[in-house]
N, C-alpha and C. Protein backbone atom coordinates (compact mmCIF):
# COMPACT_ATOMS: atom_id res chain seq x y z
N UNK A 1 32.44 -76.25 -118.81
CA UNK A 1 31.34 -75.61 -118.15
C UNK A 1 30.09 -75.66 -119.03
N UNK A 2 30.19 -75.35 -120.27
CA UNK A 2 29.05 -75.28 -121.15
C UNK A 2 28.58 -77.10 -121.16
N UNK A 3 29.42 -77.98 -121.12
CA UNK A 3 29.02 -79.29 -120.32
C UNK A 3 27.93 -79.41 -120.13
N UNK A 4 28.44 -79.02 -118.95
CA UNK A 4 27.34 -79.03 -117.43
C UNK A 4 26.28 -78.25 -117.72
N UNK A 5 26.12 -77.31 -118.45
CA UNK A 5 24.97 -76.30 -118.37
C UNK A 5 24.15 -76.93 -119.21
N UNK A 6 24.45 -77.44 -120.76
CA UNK A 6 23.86 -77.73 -122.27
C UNK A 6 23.59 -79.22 -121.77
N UNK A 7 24.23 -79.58 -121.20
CA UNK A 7 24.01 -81.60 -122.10
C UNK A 7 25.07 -82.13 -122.80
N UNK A 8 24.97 -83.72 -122.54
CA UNK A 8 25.91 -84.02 -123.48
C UNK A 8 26.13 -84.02 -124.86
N UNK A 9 25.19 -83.30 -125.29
CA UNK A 9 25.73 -83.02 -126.93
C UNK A 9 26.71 -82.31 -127.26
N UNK A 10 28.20 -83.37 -127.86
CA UNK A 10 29.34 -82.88 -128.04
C UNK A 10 29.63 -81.71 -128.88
N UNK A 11 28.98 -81.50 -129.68
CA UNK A 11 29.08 -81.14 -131.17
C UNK A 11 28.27 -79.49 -130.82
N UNK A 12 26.86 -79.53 -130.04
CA UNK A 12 26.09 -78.48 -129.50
C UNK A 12 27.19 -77.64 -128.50
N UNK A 13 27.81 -78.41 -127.56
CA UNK A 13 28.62 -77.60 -126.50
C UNK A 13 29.89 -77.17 -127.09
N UNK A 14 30.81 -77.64 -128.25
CA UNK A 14 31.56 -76.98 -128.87
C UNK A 14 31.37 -76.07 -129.81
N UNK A 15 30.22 -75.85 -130.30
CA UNK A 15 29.50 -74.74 -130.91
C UNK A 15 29.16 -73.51 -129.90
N UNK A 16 28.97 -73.99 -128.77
CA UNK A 16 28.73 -72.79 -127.52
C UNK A 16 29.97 -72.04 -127.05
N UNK A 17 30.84 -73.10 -126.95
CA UNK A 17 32.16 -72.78 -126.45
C UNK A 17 33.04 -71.95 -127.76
N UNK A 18 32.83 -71.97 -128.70
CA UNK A 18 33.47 -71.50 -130.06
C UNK A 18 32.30 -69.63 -130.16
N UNK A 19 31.27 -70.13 -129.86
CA UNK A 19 30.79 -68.66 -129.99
C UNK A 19 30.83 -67.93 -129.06
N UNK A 20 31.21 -68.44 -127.73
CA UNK A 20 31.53 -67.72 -126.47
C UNK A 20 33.14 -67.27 -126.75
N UNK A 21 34.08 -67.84 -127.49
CA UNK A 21 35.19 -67.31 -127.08
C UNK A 21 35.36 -66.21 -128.71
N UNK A 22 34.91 -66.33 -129.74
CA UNK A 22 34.18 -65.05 -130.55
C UNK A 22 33.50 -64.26 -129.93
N UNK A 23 32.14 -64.27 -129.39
CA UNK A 23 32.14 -62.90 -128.97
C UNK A 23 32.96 -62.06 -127.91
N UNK A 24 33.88 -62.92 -126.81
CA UNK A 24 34.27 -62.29 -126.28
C UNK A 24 35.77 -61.51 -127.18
N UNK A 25 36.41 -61.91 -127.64
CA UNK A 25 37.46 -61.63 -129.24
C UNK A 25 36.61 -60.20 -129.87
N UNK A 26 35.76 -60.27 -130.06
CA UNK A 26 35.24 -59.05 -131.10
C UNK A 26 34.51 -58.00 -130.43
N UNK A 27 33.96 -58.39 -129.01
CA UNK A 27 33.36 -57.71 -128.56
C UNK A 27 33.29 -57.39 -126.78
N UNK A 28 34.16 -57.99 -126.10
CA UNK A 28 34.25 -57.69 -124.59
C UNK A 28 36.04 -57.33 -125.10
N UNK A 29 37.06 -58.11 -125.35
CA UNK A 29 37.97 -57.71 -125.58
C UNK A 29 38.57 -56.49 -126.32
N UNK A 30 37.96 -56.08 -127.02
CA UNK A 30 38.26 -54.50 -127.59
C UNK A 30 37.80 -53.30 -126.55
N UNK A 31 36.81 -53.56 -125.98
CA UNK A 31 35.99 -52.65 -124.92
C UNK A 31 37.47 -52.45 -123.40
N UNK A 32 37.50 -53.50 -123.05
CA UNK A 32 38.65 -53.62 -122.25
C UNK A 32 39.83 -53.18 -122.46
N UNK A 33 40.51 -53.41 -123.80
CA UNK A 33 41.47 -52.42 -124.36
C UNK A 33 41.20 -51.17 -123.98
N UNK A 34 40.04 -50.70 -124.18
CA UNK A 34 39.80 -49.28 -124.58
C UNK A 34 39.82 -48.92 -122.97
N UNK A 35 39.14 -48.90 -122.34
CA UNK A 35 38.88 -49.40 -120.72
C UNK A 35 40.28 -48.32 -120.23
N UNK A 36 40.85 -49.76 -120.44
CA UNK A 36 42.44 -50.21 -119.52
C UNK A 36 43.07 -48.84 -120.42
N UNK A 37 42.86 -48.84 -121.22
CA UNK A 37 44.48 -47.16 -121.93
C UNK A 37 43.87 -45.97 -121.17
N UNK A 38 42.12 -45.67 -121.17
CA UNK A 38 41.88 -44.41 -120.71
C UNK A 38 42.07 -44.46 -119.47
N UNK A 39 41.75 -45.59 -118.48
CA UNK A 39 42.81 -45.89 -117.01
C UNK A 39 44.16 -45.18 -116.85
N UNK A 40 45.09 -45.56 -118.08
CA UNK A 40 46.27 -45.60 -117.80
C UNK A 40 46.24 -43.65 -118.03
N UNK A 41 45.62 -43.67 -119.20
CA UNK A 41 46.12 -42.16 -119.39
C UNK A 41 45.56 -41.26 -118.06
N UNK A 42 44.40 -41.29 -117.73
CA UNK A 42 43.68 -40.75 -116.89
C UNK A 42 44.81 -40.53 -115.10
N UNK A 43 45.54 -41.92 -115.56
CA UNK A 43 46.31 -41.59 -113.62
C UNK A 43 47.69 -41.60 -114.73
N UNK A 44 47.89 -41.47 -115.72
CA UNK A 44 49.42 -40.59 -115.86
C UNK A 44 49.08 -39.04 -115.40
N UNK A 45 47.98 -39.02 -116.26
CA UNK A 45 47.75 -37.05 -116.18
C UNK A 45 47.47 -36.99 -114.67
N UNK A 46 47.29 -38.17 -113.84
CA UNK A 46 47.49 -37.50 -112.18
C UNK A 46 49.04 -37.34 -112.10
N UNK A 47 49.70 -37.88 -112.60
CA UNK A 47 51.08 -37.89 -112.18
C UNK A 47 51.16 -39.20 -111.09
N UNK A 48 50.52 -40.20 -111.61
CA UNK A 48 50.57 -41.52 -110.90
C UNK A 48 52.11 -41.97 -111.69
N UNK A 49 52.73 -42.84 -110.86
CA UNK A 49 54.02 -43.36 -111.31
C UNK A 49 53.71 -44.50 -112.66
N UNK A 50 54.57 -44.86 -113.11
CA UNK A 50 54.36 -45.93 -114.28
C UNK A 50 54.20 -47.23 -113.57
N UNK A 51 55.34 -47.35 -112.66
CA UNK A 51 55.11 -48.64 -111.89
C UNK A 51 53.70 -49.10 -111.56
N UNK A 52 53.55 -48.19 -110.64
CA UNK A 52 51.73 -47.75 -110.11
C UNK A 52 51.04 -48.10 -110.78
N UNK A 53 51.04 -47.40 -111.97
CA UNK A 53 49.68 -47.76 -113.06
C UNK A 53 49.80 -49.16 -113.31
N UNK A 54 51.12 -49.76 -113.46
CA UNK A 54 50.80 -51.20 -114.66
C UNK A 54 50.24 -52.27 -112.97
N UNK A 55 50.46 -51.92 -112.01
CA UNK A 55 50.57 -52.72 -111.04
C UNK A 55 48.41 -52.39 -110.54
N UNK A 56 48.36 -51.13 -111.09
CA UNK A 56 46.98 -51.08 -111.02
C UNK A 56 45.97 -51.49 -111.75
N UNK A 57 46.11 -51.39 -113.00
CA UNK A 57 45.88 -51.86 -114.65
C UNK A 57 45.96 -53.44 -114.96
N UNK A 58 47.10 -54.09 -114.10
CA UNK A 58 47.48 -55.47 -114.15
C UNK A 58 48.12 -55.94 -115.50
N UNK A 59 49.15 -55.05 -116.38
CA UNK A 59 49.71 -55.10 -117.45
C UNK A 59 51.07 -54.61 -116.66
N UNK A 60 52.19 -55.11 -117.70
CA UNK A 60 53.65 -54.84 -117.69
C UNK A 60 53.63 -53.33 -118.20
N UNK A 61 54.96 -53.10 -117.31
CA UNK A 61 55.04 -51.35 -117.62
C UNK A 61 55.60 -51.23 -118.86
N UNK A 62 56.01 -52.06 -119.49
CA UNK A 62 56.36 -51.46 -120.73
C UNK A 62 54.97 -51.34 -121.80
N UNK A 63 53.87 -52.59 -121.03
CA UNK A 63 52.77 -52.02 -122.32
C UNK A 63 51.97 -50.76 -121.97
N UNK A 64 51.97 -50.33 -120.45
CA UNK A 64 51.46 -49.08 -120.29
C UNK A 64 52.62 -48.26 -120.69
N UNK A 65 53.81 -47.90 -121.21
CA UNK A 65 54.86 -46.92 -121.52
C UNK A 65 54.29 -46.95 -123.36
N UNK A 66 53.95 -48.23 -123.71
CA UNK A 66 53.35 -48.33 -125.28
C UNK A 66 52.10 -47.61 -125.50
N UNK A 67 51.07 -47.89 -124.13
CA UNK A 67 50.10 -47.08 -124.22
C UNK A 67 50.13 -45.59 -124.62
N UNK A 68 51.15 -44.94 -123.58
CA UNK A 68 51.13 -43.54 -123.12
C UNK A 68 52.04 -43.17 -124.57
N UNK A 69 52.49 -43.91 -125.14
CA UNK A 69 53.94 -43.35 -126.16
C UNK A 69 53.02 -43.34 -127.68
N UNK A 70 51.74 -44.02 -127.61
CA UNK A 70 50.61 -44.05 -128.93
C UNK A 70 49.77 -42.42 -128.95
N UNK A 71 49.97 -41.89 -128.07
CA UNK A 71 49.49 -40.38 -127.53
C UNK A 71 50.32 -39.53 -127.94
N UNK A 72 51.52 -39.40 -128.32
CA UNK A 72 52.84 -38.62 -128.67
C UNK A 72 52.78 -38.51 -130.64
């Protein structure tokens, strides 16, 4: 994609593509962590089922059971 957008400069578009997938690593991906646990905690304390949550969250229930068990 950065391709199509930049030009064919090989060397320029793998420099784009290398700092696009860093910032998202240091800085959209931690945010989303954080996101997705206060999700999970927020509809445990409804008394939402576990199933429920990971199927809402879009994670396996055992990493929302890891979530909720880092709170204990």
């Amino acid at each position: 994609m950065a391709h199509e957008i930049f030009g064919n400069d090989e060397d320029e578009v793998k420099a784009i593509a290398e700092r696009a997938t860093l910032d998202f690593w240091w800085t959209v991906e931690p945010e989303q962590k954080l996101t997705t646990a206060a999700t999970v905690r927020k509809l445990n304390s409804e008394g939402v089922a576990v199933v429920t949550i990971a199927a809402t969250v879009g994670l396996p229930k055992e990493k929302v059971n890891a979530i909720l068990l880092e709170d204990r």
